[in-house]
C-alpha atoms as a PDB file:
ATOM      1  CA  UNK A   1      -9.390 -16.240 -21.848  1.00  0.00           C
ATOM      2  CA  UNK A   2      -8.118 -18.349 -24.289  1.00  0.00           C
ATOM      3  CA  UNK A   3      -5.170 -21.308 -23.279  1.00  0.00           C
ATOM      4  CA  UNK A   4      -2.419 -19.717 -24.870  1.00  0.00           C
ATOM      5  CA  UNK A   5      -2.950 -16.362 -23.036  1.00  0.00           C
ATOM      6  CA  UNK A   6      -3.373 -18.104 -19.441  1.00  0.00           C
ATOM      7  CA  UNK A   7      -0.086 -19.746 -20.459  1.00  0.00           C
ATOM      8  CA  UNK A   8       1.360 -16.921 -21.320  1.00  0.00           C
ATOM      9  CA  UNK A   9       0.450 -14.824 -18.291  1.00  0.00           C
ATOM     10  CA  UNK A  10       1.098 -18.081 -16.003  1.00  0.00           C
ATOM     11  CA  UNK A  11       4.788 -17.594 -17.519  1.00  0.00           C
ATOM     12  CA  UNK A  12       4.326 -14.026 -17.259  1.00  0.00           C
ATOM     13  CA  UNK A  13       3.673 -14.117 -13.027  1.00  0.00           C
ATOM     14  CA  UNK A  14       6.691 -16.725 -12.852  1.00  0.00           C
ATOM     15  CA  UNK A  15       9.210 -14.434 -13.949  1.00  0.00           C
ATOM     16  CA  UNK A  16       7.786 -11.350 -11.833  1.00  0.00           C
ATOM     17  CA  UNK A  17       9.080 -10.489  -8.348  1.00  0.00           C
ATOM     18  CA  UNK A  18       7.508 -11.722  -5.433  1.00  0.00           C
ATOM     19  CA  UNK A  19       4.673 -10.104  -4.021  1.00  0.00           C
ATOM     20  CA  UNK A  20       4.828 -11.214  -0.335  1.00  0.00           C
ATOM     21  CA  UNK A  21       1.155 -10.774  -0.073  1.00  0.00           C
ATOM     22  CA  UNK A  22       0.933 -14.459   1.029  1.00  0.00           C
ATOM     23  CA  UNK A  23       3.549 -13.525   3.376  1.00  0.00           C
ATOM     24  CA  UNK A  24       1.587 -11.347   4.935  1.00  0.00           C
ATOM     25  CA  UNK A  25      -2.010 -12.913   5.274  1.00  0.00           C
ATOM     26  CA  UNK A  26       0.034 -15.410   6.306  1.00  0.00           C
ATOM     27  CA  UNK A  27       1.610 -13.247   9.131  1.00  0.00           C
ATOM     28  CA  UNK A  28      -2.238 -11.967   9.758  1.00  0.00           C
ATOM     29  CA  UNK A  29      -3.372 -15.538   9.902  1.00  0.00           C
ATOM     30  CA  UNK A  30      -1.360 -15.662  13.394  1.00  0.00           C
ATOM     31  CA  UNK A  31      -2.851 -12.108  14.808  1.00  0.00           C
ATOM     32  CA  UNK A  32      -3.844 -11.908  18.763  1.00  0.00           C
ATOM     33  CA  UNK A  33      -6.857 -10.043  16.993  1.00  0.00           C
ATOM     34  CA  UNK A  34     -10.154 -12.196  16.266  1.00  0.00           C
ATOM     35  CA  UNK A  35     -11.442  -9.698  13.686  1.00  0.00           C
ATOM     36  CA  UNK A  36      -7.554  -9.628  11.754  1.00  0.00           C
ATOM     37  CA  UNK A  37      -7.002 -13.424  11.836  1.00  0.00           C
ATOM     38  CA  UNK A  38     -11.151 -14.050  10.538  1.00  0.00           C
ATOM     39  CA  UNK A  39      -9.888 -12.132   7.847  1.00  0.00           C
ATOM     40  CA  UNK A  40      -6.743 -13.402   7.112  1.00  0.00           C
ATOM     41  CA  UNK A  41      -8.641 -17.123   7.053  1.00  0.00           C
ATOM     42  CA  UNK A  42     -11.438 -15.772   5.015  1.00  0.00           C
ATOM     43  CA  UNK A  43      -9.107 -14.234   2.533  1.00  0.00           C
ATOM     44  CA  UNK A  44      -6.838 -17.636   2.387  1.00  0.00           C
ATOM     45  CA  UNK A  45      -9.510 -19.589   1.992  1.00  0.00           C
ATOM     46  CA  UNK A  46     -10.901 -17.203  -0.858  1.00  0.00           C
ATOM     47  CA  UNK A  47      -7.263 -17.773  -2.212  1.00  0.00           C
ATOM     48  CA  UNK A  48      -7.718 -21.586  -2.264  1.00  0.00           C
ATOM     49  CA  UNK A  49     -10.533 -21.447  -4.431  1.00  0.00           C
ATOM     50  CA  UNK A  50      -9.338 -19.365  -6.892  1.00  0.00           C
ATOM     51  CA  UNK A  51      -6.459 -21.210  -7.525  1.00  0.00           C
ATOM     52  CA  UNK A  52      -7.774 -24.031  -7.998  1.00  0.00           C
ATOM     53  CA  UNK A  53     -10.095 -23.000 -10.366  1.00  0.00           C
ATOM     54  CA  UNK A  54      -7.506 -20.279 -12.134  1.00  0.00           C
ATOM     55  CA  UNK A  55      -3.955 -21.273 -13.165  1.00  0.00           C
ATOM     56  CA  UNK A  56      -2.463 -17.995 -13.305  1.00  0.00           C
ATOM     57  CA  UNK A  57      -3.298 -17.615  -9.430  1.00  0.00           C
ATOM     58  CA  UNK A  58      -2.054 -20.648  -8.725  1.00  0.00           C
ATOM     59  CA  UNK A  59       1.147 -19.257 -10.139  1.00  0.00           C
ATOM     60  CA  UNK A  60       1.215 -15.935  -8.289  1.00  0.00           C
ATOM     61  CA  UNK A  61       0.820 -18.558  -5.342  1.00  0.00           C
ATOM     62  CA  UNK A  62       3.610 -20.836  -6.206  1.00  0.00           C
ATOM     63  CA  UNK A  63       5.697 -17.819  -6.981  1.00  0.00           C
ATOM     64  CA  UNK A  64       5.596 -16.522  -3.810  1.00  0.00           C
ATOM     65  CA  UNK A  65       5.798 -19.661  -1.380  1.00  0.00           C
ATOM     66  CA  UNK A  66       9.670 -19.996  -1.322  1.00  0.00           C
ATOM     67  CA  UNK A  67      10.137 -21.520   1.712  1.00  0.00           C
ATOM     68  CA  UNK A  68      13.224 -22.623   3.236  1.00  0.00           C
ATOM     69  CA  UNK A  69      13.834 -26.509   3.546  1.00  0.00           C
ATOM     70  CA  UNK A  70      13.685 -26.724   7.147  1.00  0.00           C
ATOM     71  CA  UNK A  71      10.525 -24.437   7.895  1.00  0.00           C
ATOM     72  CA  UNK A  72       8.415 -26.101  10.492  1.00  0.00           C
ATOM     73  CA  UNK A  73       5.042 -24.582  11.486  1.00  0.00           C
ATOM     74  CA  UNK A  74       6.663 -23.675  14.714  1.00  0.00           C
ATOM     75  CA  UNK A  75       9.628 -21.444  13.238  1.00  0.00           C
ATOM     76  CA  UNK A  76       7.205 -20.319  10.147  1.00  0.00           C
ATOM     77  CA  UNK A  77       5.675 -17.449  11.116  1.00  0.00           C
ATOM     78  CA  UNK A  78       9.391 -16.038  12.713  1.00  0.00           C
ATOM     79  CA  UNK A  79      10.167 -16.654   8.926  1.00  0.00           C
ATOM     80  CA  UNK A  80       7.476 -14.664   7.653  1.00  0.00           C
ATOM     81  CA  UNK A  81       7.850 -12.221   9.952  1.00  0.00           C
ATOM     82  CA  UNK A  82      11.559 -12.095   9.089  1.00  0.00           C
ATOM     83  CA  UNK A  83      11.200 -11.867   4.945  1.00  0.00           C
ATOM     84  CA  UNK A  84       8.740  -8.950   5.619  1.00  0.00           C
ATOM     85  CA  UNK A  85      11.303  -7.324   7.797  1.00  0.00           C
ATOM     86  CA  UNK A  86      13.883  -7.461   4.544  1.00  0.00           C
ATOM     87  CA  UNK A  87      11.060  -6.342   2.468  1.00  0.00           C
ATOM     88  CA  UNK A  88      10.077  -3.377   4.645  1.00  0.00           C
ATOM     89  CA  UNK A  89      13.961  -2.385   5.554  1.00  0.00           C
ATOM     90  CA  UNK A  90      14.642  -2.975   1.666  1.00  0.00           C
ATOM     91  CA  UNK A  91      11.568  -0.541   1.167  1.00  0.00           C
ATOM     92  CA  UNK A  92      12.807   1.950   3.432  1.00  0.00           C
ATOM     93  CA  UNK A  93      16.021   2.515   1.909  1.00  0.00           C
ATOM     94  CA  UNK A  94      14.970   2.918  -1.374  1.00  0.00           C
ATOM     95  CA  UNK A  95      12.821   5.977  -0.429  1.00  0.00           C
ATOM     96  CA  UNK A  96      14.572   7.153   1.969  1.00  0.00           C
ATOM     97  CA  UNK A  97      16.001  10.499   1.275  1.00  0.00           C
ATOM     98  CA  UNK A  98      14.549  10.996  -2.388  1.00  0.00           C
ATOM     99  CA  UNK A  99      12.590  13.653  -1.725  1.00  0.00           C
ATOM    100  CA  UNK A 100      10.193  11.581   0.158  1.00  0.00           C
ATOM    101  CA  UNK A 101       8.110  14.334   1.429  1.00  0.00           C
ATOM    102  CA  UNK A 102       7.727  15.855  -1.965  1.00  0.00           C
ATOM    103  CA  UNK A 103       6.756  12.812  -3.864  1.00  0.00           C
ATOM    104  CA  UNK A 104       4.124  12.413  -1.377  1.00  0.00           C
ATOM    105  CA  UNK A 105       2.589  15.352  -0.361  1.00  0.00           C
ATOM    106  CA  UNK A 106      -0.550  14.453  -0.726  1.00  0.00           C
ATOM    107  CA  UNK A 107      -0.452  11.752   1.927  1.00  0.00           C
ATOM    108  CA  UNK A 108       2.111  13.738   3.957  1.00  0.00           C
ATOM    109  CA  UNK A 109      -0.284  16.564   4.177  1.00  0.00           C
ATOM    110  CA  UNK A 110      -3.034  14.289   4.990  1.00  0.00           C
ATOM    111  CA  UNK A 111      -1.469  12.494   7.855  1.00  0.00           C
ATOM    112  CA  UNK A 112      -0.033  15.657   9.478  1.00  0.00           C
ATOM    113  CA  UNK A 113      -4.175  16.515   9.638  1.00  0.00           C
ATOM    114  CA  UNK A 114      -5.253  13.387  10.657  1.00  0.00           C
ATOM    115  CA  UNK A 115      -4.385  13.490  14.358  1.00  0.00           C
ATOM    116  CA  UNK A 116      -5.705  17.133  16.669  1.00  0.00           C
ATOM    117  CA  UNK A 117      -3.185  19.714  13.883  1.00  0.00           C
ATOM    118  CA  UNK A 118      -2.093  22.524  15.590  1.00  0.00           C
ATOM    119  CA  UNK A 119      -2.109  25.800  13.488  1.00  0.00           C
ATOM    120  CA  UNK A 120       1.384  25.329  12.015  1.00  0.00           C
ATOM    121  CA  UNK A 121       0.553  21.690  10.602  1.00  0.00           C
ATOM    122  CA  UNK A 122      -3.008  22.819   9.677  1.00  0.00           C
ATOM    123  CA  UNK A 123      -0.743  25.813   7.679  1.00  0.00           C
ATOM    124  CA  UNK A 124       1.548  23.732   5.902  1.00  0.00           C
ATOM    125  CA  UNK A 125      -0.687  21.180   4.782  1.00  0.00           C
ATOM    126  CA  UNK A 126      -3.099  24.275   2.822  1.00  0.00           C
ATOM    127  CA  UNK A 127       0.237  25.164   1.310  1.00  0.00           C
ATOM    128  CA  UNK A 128       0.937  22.339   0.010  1.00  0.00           C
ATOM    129  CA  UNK A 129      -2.377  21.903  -0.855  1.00  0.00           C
ATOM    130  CA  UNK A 130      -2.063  24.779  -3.008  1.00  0.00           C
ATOM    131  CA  UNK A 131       1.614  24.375  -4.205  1.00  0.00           C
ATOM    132  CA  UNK A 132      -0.210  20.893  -5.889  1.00  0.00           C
ATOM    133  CA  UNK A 133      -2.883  22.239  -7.618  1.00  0.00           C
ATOM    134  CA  UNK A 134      -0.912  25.034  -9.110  1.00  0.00           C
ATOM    135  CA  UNK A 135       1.406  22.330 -10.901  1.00  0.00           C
ATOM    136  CA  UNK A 136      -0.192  21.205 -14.694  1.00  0.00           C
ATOM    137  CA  UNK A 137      -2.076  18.606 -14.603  1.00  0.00           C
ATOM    138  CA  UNK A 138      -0.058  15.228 -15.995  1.00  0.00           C
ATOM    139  CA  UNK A 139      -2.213  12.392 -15.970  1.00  0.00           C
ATOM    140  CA  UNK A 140       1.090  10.031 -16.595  1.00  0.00           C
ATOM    141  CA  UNK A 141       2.855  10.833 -13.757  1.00  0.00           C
ATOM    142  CA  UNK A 142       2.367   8.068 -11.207  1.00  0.00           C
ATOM    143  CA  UNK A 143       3.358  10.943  -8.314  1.00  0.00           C
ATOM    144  CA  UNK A 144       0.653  12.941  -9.693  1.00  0.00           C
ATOM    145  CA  UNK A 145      -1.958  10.931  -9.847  1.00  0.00           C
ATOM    146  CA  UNK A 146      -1.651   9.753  -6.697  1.00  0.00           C
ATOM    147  CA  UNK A 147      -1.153  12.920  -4.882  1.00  0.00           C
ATOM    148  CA  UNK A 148      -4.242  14.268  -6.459  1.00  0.00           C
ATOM    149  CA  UNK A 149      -6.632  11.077  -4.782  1.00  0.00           C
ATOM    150  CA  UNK A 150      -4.606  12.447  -1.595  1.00  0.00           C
ATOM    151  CA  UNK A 151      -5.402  16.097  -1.907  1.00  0.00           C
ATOM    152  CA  UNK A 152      -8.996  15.706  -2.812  1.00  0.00           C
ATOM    153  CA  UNK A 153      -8.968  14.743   1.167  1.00  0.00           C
ATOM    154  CA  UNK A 154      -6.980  17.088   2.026  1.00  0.00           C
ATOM    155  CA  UNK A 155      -9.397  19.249   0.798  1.00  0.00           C
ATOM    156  CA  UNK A 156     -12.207  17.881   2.235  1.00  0.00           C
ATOM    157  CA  UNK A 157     -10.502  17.584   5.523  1.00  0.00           C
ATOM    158  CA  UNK A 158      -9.509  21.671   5.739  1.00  0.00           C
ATOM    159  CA  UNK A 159     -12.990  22.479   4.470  1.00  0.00           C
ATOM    160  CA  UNK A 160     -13.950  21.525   7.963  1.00  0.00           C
ATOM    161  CA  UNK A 161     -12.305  24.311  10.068  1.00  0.00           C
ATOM    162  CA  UNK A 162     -14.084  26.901  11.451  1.00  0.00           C
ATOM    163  CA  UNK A 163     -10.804  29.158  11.229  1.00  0.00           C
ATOM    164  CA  UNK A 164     -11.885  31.817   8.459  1.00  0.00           C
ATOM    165  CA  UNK A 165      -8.272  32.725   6.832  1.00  0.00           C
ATOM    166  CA  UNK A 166      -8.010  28.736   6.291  1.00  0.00           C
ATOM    167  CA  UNK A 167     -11.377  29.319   4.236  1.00  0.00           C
ATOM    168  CA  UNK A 168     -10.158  32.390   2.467  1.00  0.00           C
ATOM    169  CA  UNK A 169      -6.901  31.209   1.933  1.00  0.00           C
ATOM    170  CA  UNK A 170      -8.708  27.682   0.097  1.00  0.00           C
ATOM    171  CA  UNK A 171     -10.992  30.172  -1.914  1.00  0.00           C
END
């Protein structure tokens, strides 16, 4: 990569939103869990070496540390936790009530499986299943595309009952 296009993506990550990935490994780094807070270190340190070696993820980094003046390492990870919380809440109520369930059927279906279905959950997510792939395909629709990596396990997952009008129903 030439210097004129790191510059230009440097400038490029500056004007982009934050990420709050550092937030979070950050937020990780502090985990009661040995195996999540190994991996939070791992991943920061990972972090450290790539930006020192590669300006435009140095950027991303600087980007996304906007800390308050007065943030102490005692009161930082209650700041963490609390610009998560804003992104999360901010999150919520932008999906919220846009057809939520529709735009993500995929992963809707999947999770209703996930956990011991009963019949009626088992049901609706082979509906759904089949509602999906009797839309046209559109490989530029974000939805799409992602509901389709979803219903592949859908798939998968009802091809393991043993309750025959599931089978017929997926044939």
């Amino acid at each position: 990569m030439s210097e004129k296009q790191i510059d230009i993506l440097v400038a490029k990550t500056e004007e982009e939103a934050h990420s709050y990935m550092l937030d979070a490994i950050m937020f990780f780094s502090g985990s009661k869990s040995t195996r999540i807070r190994t991996t939070a270190f791992s991943t920061l340190s990972s972090l450290s070496l790539f930006s020192s070696r590669c300006r435009s993820v140095m950027s991303q980094i600087q980007r996304d540390i906007n800390l308050r003046g007065a943030a102490t390492s005692k009161t930082y990870c209650e700041f963490i936790e609390g610009r998560l919380n804003v992104k999360k809440e901010a999150f919520y109520n932008e999906t919220r009530g846009k057809d939520v369930e529709t735009r993500f059927s995929g992963l809707y279906s999947l999770l209703r499986l996930a956990l011991n279905p009963s019949d009626e959950e088992i049901e609706a997510a082979m509906d759904k299943y089949i509602e999906f792939i009797k839309l046209p395909y559109d490989p530029e629709n974000k939805d799409h595309v992602r509901n389709e990596g979803y219903f592949i396990q859908v798939f998968i997952a009802l091809k393991q009952t043993k309750n025959p009008e599931v089978l017929k129903k997926l044939l």
